[in-house]
PDB file of N, CA and C in Angstrom:
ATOM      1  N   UNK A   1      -4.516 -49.912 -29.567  1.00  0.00           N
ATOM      2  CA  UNK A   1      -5.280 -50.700 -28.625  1.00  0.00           C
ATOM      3  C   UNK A   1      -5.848 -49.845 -27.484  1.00  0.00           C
ATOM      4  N   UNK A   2      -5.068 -49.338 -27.301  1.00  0.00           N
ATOM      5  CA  UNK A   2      -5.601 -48.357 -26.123  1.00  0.00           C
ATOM      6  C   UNK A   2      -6.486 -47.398 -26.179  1.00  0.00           C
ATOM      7  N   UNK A   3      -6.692 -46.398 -27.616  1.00  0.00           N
ATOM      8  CA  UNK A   3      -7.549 -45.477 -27.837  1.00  0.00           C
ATOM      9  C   UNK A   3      -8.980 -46.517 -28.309  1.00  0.00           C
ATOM     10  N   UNK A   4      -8.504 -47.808 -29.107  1.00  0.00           N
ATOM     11  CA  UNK A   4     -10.039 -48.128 -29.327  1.00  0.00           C
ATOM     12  C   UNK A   4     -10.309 -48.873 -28.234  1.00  0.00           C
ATOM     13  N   UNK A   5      -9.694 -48.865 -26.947  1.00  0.00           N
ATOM     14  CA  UNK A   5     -10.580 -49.085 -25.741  1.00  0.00           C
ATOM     15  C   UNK A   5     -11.159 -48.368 -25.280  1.00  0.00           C
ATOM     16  N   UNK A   6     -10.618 -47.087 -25.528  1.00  0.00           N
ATOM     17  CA  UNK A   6     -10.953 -45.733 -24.495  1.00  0.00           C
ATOM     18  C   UNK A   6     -12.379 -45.406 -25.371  1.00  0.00           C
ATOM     19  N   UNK A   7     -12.356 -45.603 -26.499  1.00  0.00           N
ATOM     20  CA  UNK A   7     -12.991 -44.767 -27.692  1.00  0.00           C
ATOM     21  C   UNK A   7     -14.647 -45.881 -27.644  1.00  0.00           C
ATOM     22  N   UNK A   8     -14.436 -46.853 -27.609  1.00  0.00           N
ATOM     23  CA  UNK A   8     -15.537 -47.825 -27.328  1.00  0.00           C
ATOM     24  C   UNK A   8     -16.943 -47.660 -26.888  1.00  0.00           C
ATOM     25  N   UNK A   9     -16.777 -47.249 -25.775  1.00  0.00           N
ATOM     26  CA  UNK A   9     -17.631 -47.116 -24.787  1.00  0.00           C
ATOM     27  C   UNK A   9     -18.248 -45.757 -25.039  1.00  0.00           C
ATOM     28  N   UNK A  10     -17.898 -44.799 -25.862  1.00  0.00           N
ATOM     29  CA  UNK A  10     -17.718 -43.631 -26.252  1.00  0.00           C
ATOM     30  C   UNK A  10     -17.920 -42.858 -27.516  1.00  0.00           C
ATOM     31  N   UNK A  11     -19.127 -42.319 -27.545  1.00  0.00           N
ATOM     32  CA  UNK A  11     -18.966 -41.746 -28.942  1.00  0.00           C
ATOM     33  C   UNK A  11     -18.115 -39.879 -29.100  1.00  0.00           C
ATOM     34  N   UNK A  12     -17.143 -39.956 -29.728  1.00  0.00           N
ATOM     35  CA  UNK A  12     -16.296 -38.585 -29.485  1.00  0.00           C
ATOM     36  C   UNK A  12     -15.990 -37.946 -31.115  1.00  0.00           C
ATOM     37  N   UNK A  13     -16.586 -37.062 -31.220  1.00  0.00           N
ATOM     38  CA  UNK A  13     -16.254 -36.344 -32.409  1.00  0.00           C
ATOM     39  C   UNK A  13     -15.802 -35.251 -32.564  1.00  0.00           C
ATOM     40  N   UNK A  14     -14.861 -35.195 -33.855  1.00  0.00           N
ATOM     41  CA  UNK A  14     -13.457 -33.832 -33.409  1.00  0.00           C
ATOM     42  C   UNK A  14     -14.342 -32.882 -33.155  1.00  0.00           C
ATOM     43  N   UNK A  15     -14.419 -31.717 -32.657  1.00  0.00           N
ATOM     44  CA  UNK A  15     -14.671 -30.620 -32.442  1.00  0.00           C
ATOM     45  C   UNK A  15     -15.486 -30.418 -31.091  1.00  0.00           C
ATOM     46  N   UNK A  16     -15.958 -31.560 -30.689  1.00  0.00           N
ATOM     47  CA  UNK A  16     -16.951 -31.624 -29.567  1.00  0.00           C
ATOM     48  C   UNK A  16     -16.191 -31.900 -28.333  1.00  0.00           C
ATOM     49  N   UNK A  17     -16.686 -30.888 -27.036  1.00  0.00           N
ATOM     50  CA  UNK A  17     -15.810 -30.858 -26.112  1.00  0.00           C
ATOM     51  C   UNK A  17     -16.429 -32.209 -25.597  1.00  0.00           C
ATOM     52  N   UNK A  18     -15.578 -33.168 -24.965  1.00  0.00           N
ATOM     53  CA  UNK A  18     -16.388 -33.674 -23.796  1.00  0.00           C
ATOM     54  C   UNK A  18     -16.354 -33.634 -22.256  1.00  0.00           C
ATOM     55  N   UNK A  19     -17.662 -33.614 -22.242  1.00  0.00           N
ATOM     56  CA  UNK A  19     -17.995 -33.844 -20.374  1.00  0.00           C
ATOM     57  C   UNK A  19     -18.654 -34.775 -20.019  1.00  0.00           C
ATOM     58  N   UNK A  20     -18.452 -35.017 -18.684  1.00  0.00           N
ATOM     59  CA  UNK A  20     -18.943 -35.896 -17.971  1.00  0.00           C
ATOM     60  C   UNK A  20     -20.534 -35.864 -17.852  1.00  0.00           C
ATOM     61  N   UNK A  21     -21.554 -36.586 -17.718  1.00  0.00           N
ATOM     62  CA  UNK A  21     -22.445 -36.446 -17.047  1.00  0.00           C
ATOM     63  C   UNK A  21     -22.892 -35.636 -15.708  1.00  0.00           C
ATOM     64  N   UNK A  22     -22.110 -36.201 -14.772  1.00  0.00           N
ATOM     65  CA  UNK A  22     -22.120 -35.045 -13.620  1.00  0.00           C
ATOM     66  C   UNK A  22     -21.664 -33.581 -13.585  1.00  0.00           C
ATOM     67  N   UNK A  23     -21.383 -33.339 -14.756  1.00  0.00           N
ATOM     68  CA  UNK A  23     -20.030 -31.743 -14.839  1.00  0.00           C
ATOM     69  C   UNK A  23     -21.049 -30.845 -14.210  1.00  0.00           C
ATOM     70  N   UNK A  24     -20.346 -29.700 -13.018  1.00  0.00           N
ATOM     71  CA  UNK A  24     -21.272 -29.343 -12.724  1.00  0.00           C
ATOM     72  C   UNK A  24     -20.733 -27.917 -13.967  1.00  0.00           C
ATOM     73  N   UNK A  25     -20.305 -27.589 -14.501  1.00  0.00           N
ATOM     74  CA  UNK A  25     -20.133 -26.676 -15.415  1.00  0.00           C
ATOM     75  C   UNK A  25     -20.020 -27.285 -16.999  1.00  0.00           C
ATOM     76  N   UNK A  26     -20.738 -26.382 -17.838  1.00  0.00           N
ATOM     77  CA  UNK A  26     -20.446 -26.871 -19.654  1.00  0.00           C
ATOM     78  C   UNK A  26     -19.585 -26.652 -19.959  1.00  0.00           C
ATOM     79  N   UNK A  27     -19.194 -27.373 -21.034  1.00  0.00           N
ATOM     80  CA  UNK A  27     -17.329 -26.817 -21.800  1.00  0.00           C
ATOM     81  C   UNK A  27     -17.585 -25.045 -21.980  1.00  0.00           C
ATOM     82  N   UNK A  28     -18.594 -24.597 -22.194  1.00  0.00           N
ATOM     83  CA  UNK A  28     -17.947 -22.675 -22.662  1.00  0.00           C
ATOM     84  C   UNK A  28     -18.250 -22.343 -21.464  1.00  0.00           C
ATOM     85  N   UNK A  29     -18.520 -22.525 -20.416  1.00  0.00           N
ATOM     86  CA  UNK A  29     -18.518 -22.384 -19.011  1.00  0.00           C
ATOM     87  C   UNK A  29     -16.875 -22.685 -18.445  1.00  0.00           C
ATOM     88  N   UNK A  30     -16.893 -24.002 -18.714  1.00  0.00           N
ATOM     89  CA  UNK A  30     -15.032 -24.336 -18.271  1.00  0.00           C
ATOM     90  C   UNK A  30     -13.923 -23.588 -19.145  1.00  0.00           C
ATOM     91  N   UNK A  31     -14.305 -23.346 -20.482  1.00  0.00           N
ATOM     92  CA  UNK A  31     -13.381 -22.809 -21.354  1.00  0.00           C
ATOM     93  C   UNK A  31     -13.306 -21.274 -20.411  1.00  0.00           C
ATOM     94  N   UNK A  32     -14.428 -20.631 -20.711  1.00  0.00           N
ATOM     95  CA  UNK A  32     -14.067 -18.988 -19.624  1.00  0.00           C
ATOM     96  C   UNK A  32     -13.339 -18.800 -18.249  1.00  0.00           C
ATOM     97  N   UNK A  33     -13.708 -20.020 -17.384  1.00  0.00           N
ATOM     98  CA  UNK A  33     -13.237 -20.097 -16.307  1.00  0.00           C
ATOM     99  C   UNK A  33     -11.332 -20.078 -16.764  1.00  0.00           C
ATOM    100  N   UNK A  34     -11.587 -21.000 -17.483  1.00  0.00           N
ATOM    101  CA  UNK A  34      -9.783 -21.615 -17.816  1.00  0.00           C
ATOM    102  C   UNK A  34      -9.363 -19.960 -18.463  1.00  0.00           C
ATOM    103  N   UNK A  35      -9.665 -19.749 -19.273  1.00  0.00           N
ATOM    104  CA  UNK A  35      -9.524 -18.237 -19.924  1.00  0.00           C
ATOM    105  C   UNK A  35      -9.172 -16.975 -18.520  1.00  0.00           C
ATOM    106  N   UNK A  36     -10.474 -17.213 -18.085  1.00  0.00           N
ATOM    107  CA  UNK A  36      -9.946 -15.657 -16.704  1.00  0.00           C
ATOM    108  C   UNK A  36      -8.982 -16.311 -15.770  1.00  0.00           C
ATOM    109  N   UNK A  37      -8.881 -17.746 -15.662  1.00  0.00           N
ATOM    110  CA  UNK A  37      -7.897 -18.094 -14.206  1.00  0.00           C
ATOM    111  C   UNK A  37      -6.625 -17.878 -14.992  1.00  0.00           C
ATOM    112  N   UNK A  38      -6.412 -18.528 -16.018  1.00  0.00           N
ATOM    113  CA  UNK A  38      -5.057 -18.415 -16.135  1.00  0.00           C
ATOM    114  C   UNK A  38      -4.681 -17.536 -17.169  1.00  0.00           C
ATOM    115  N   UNK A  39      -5.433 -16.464 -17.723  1.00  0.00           N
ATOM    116  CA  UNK A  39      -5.133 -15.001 -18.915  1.00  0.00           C
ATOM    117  C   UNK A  39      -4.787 -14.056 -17.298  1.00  0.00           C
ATOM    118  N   UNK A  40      -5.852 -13.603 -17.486  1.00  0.00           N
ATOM    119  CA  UNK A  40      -6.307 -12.471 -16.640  1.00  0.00           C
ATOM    120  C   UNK A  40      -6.226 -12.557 -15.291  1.00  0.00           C
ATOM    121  N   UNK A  41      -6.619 -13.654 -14.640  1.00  0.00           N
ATOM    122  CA  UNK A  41      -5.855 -14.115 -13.166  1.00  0.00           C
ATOM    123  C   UNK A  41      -4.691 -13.626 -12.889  1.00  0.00           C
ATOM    124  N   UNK A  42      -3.593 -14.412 -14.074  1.00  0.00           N
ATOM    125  CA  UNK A  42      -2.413 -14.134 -13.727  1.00  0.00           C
ATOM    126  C   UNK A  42      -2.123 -13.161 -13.978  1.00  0.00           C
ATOM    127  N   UNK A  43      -2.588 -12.068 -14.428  1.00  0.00           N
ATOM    128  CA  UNK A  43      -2.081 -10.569 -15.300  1.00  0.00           C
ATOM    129  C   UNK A  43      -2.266 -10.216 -13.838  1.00  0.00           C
ATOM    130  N   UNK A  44      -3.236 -10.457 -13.142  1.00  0.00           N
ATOM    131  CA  UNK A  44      -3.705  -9.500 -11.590  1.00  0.00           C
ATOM    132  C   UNK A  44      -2.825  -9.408 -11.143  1.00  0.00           C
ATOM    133  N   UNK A  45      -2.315 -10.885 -10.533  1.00  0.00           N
ATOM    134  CA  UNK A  45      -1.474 -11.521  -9.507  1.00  0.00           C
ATOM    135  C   UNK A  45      -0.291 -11.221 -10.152  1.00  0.00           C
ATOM    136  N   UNK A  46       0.410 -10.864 -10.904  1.00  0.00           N
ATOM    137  CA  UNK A  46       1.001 -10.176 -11.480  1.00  0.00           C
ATOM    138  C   UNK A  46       1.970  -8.616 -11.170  1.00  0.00           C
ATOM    139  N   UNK A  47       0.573  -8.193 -11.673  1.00  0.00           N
ATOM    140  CA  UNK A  47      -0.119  -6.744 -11.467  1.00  0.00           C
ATOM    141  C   UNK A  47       0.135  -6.071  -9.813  1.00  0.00           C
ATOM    142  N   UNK A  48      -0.013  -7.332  -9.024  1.00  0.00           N
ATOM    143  CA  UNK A  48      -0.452  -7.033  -7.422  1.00  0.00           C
ATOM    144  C   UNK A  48       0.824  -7.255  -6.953  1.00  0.00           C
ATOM    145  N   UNK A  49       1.769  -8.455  -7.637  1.00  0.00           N
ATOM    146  CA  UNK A  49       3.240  -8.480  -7.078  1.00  0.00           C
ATOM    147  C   UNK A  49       4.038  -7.338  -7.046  1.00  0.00           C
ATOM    148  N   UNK A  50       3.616  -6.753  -8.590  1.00  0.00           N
ATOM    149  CA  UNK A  50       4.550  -5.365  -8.596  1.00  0.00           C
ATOM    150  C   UNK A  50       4.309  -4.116  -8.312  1.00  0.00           C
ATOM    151  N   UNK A  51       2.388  -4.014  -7.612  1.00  0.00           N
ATOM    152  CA  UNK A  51       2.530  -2.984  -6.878  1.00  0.00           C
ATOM    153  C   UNK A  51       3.199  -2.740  -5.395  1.00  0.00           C
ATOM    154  N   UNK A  52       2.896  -4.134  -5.167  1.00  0.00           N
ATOM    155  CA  UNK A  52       3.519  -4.998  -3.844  1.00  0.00           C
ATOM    156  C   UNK A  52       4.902  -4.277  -3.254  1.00  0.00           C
ATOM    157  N   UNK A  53       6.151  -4.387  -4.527  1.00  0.00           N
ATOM    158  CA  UNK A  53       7.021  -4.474  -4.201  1.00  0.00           C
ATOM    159  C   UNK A  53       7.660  -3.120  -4.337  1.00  0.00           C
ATOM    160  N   UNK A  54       6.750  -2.402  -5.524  1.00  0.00           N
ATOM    161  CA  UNK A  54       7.126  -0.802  -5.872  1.00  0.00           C
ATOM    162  C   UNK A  54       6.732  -0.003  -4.717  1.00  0.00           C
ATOM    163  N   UNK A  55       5.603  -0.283  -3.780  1.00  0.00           N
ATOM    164  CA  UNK A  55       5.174   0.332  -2.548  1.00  0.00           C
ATOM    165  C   UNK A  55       6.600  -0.008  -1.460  1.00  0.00           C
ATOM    166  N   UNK A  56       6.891  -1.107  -1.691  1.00  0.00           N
ATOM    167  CA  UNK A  56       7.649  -1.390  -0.518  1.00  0.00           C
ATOM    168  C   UNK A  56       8.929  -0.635  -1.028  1.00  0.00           C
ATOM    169  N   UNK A  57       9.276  -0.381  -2.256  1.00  0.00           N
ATOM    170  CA  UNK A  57      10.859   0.651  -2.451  1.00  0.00           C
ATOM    171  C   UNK A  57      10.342   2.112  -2.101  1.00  0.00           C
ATOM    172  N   UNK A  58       8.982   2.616  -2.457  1.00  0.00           N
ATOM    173  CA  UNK A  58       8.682   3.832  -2.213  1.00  0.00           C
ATOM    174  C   UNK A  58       8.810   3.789  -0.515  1.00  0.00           C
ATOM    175  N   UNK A  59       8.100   2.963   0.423  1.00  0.00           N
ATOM    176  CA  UNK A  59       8.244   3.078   1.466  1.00  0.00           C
ATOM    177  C   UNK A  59       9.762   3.387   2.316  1.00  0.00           C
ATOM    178  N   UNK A  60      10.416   2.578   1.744  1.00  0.00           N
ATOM    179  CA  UNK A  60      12.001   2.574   1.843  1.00  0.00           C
ATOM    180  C   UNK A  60      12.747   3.675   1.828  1.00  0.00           C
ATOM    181  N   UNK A  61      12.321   4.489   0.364  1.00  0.00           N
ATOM    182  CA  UNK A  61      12.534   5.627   0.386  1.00  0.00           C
ATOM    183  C   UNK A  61      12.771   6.715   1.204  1.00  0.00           C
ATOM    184  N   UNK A  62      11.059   6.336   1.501  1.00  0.00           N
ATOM    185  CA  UNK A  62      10.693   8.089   2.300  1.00  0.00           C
ATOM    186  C   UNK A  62      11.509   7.696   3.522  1.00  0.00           C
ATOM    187  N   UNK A  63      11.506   6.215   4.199  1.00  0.00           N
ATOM    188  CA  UNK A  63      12.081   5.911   5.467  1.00  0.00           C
ATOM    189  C   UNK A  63      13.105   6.405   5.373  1.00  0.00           C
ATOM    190  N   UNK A  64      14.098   6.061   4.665  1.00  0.00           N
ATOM    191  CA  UNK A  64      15.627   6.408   4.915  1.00  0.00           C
ATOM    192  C   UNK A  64      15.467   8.209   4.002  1.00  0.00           C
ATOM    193  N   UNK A  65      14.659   8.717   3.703  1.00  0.00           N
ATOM    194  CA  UNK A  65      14.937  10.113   3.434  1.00  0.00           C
ATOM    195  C   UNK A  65      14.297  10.471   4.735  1.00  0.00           C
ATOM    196  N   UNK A  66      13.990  10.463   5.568  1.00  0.00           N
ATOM    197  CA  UNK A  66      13.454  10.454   6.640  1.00  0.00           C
ATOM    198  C   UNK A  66      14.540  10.686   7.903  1.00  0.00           C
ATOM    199  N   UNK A  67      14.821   9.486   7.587  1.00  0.00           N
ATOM    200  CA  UNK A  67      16.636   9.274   8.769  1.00  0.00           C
ATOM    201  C   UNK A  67      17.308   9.841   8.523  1.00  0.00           C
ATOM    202  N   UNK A  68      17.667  10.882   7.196  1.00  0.00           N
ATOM    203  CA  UNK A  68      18.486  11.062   6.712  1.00  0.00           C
ATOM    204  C   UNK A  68      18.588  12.495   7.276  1.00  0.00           C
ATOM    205  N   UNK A  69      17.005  13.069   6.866  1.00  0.00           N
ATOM    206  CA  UNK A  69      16.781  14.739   7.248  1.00  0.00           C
ATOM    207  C   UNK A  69      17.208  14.742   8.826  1.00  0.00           C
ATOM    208  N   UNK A  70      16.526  13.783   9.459  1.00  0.00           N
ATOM    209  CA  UNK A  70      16.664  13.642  11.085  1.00  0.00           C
ATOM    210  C   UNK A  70      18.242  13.783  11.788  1.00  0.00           C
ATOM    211  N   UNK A  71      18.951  13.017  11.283  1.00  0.00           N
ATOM    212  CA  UNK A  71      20.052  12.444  11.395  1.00  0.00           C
ATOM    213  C   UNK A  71      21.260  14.245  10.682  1.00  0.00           C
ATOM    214  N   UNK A  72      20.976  15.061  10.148  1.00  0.00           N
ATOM    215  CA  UNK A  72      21.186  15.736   9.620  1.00  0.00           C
ATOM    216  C   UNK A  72      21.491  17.076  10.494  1.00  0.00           C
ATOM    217  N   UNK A  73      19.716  16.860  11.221  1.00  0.00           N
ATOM    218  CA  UNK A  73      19.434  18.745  12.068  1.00  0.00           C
ATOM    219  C   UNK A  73      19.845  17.589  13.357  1.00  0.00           C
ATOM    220  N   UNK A  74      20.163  16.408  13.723  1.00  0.00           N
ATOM    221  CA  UNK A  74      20.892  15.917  15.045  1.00  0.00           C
ATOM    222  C   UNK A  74      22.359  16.376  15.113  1.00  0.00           C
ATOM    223  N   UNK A  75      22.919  16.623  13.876  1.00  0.00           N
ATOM    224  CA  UNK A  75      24.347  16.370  13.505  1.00  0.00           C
ATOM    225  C   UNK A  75      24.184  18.364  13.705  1.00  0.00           C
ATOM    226  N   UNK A  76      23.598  18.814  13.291  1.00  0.00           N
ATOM    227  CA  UNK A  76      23.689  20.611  12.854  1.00  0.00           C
ATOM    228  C   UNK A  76      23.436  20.947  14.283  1.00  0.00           C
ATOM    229  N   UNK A  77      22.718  20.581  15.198  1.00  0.00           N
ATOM    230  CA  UNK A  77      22.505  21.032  16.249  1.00  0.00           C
ATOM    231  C   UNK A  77      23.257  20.869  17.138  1.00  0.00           C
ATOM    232  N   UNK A  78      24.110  19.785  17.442  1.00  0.00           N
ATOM    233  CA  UNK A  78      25.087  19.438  17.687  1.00  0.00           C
ATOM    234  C   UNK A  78      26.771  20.039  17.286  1.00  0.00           C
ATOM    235  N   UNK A  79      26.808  20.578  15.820  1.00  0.00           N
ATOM    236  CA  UNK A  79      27.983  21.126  16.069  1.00  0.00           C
ATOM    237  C   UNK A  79      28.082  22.646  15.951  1.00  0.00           C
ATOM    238  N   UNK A  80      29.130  22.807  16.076  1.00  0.00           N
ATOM    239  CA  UNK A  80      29.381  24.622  16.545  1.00  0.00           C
ATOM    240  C   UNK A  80      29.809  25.374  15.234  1.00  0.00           C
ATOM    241  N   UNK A  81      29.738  26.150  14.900  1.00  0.00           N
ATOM    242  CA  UNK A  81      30.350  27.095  14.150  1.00  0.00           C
ATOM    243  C   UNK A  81      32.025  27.321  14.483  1.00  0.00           C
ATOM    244  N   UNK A  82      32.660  26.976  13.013  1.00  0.00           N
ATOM    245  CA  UNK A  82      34.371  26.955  13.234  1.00  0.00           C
ATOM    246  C   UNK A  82      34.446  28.714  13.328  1.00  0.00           C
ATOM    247  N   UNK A  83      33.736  29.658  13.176  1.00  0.00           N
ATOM    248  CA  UNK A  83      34.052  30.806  13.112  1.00  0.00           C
ATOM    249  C   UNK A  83      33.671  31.805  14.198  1.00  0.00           C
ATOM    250  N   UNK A  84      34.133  32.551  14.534  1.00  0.00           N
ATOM    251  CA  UNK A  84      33.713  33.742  16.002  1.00  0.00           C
ATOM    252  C   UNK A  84      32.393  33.868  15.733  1.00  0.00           C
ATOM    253  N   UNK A  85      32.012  34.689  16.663  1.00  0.00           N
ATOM    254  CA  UNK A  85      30.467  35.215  15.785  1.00  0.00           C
ATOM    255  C   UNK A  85      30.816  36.874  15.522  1.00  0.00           C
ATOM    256  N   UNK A  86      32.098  37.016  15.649  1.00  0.00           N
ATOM    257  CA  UNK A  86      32.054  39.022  14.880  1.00  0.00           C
ATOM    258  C   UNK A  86      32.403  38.110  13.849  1.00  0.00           C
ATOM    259  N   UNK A  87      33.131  36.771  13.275  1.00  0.00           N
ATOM    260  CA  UNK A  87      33.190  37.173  11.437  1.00  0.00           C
ATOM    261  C   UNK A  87      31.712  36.534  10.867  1.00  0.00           C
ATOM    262  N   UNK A  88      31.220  35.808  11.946  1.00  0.00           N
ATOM    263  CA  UNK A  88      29.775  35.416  10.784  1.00  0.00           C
ATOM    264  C   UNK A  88      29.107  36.697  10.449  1.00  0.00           C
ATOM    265  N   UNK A  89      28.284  37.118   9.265  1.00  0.00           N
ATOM    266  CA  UNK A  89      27.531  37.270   8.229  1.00  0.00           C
ATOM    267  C   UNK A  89      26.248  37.025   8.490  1.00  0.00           C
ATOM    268  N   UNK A  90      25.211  38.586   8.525  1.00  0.00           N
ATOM    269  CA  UNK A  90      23.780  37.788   8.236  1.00  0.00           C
ATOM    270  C   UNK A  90      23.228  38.034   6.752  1.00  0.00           C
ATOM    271  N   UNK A  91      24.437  37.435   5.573  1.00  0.00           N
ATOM    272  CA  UNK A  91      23.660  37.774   4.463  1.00  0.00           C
ATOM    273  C   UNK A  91      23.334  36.289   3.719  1.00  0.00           C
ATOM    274  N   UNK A  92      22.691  36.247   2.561  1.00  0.00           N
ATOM    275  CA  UNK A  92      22.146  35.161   2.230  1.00  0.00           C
ATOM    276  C   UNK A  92      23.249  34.573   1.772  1.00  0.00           C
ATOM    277  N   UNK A  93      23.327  33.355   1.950  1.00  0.00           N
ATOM    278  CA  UNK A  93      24.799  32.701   1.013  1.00  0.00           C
ATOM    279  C   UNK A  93      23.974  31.345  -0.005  1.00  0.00           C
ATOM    280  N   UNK A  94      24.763  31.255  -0.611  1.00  0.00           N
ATOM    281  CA  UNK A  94      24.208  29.829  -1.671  1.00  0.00           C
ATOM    282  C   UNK A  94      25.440  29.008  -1.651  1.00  0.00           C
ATOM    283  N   UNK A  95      25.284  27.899  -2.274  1.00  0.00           N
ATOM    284  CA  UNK A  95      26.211  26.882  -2.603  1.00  0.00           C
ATOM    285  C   UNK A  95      27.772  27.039  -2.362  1.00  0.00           C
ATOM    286  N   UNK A  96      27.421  28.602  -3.484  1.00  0.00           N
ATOM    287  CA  UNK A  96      28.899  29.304  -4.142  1.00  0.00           C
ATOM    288  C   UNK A  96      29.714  30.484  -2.860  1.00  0.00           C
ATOM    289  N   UNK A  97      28.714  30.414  -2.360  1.00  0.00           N
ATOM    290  CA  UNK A  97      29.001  31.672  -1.083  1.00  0.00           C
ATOM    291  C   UNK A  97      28.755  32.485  -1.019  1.00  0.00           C
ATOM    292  N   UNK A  98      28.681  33.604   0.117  1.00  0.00           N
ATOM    293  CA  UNK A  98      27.683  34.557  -0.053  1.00  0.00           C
ATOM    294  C   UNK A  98      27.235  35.525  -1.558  1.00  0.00           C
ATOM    295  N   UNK A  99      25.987  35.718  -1.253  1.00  0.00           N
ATOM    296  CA  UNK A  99      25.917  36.600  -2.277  1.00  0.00           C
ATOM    297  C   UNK A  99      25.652  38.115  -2.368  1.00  0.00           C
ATOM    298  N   UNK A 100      26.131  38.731  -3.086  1.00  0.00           N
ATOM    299  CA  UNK A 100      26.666  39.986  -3.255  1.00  0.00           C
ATOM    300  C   UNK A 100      25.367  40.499  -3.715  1.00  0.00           C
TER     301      UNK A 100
END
């Protein structure tokens, strides 16, 4: 009852999009629109969240490698050498200790 009310007033055949009289766009006009808003739209918006958020860990990064170097030559400048200065050494040392 309901579709042959709707259907009445109406001639509708499978394959044919319908529109309104007033549409200000055609069905392969609305079909593309519908296609880029919600394919490719969302791939952007997407796309833009996760540069969004990868900028904001890179930022993070450098910040606290930042505080870190700072916070480092505050701490080195600040403390003293546990040793006289006749036993310090002006030779190169590494990790392992001086080198020979």
């Amino acid at each position: 009852p309901v579709t042959a009310f709707a259907l009445a007033g109406h001639h509708i055949s499978a394959g044919r999009p319908v529109t309104s009289s007033g549409a200000v766009f055609g069905p392969a006009t609305m079909r593309f629109l519908e296609t880029l808003g919600f394919f490719y739209g969302l791939g952007v918006v997407i796309v833009f969240l996760a540069a969004l958020a990868l900028g904001g860990v890179v930022v993070a990064r450098m910040a606290a490698n930042r505080f870190s170097s700072r916070l480092a030559e505050e701490v080195a400048s600040q403390t003293q050498s546990p040793y006289p200065d006749q036993y310090r050494t002006d030779y190169p040392t590494d990790q392992y200790g001086p080198a020979y």
